[in-house]
Protein backbone atom coordinates (compact mmCIF):
# COMPACT_ATOMS: atom_id res chain seq x y z
CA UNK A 1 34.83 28.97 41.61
CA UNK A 2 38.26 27.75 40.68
CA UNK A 3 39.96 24.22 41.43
CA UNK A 4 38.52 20.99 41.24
CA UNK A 5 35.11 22.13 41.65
CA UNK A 6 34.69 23.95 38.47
CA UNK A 7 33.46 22.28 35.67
CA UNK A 8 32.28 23.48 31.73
CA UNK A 9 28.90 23.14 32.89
CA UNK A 10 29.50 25.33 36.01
CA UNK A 11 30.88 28.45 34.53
CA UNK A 12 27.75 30.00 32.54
CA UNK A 13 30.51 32.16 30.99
CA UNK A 14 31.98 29.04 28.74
CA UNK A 15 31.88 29.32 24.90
CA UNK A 16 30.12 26.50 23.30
CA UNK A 17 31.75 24.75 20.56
CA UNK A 18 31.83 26.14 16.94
CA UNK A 19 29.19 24.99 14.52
CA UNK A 20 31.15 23.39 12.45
CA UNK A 21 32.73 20.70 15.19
CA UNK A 22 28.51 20.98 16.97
CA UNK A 23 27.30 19.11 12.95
CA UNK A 24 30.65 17.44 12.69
CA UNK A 25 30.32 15.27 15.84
CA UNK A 26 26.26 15.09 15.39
CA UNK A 27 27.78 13.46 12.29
CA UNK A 28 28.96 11.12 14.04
CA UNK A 29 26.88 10.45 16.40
CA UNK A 30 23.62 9.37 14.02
CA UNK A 31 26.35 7.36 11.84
CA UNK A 32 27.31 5.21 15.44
CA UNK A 33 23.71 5.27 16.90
CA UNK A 34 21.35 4.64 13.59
CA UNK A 35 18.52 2.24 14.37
CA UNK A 36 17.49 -0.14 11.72
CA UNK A 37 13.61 0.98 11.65
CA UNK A 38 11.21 -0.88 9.64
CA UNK A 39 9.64 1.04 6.75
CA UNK A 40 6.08 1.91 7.57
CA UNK A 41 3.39 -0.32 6.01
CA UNK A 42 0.66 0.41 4.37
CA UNK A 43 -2.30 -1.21 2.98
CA UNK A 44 -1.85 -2.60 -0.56
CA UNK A 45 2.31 -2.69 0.13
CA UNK A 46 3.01 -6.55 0.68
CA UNK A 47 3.11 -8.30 -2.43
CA UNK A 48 2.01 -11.22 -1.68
CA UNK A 49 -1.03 -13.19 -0.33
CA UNK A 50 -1.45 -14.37 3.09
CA UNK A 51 -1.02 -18.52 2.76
CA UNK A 52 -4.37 -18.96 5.07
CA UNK A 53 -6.39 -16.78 2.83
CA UNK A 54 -5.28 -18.13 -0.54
CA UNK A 55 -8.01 -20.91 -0.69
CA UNK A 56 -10.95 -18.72 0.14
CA UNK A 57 -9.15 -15.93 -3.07
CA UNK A 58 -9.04 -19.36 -5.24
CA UNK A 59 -12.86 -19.89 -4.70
CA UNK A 60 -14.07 -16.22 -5.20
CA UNK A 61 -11.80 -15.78 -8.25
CA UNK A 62 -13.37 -19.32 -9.82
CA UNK A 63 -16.63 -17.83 -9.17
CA UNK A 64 -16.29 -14.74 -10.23
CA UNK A 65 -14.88 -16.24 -13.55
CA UNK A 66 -17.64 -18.59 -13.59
CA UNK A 67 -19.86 -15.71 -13.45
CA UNK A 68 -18.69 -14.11 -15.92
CA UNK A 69 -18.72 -16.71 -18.28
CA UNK A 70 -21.69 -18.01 -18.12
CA UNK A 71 -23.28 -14.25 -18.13
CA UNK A 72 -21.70 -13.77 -21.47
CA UNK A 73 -22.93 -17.71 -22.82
CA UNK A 74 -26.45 -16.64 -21.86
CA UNK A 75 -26.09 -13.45 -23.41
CA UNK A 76 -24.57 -14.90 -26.71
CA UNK A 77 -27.76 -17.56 -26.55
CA UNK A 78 -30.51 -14.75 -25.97
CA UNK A 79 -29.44 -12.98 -29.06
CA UNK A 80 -29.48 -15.75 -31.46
CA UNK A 81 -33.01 -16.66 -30.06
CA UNK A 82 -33.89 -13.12 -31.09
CA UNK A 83 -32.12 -13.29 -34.43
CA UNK A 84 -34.17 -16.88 -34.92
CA UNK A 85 -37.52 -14.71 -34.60
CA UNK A 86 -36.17 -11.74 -36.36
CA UNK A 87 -36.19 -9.52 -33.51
CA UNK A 88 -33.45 -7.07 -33.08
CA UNK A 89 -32.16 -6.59 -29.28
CA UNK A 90 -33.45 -3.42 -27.55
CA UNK A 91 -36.14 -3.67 -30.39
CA UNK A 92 -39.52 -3.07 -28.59
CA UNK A 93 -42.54 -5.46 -30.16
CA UNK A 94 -45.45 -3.22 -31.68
CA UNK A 95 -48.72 -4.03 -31.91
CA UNK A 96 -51.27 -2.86 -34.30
């Protein structure tokens, strides 16, 4: 097949082009056609709070230090009640 006809594509007998020119226009091509992707996300990656949940964190957090607190104020006052008697904590009562 000669004349207009005849394309690259046509003749299976066509070299392709070296391997150096194939990775210097693929090159290129990704540095023309590069989509801006967003990085994946994953759970733990934003830094920051959502605004609608902060109230309900503010709550839990004051209760949970509230908690705390007053766990360790109770503590404190149970021991001095057993020093007061002269019982040492974990110190099981006999009887005889």
């Amino acid at each position: 097949m000669s004349g207009p006809e005849a394309t690259s594509e046509a003749t299976p007998d066509a070299a392709p082009l070296p391997e150096s020119v194939r990775d210097h226009l693929g090159h290129e091509l990704r540095s023309v056609y590069t989509v801006e992707a967003p990085e994946p996300r994953y759970l733990g990656d934003e830094p920051e709070v959502p605004e609608k949940f902060e109230p309900q964190i503010k709550r839990l957090e004051t209760r949970l230090k509230t908690h705390e607190e007053g766990t360790e104020a109770v503590e404190q006052a149970l021991d001095r009640i057993l020093d007061a008697f002269g019982v040492a904590p974990g110190e099981e009562s006999r009887r005889d």
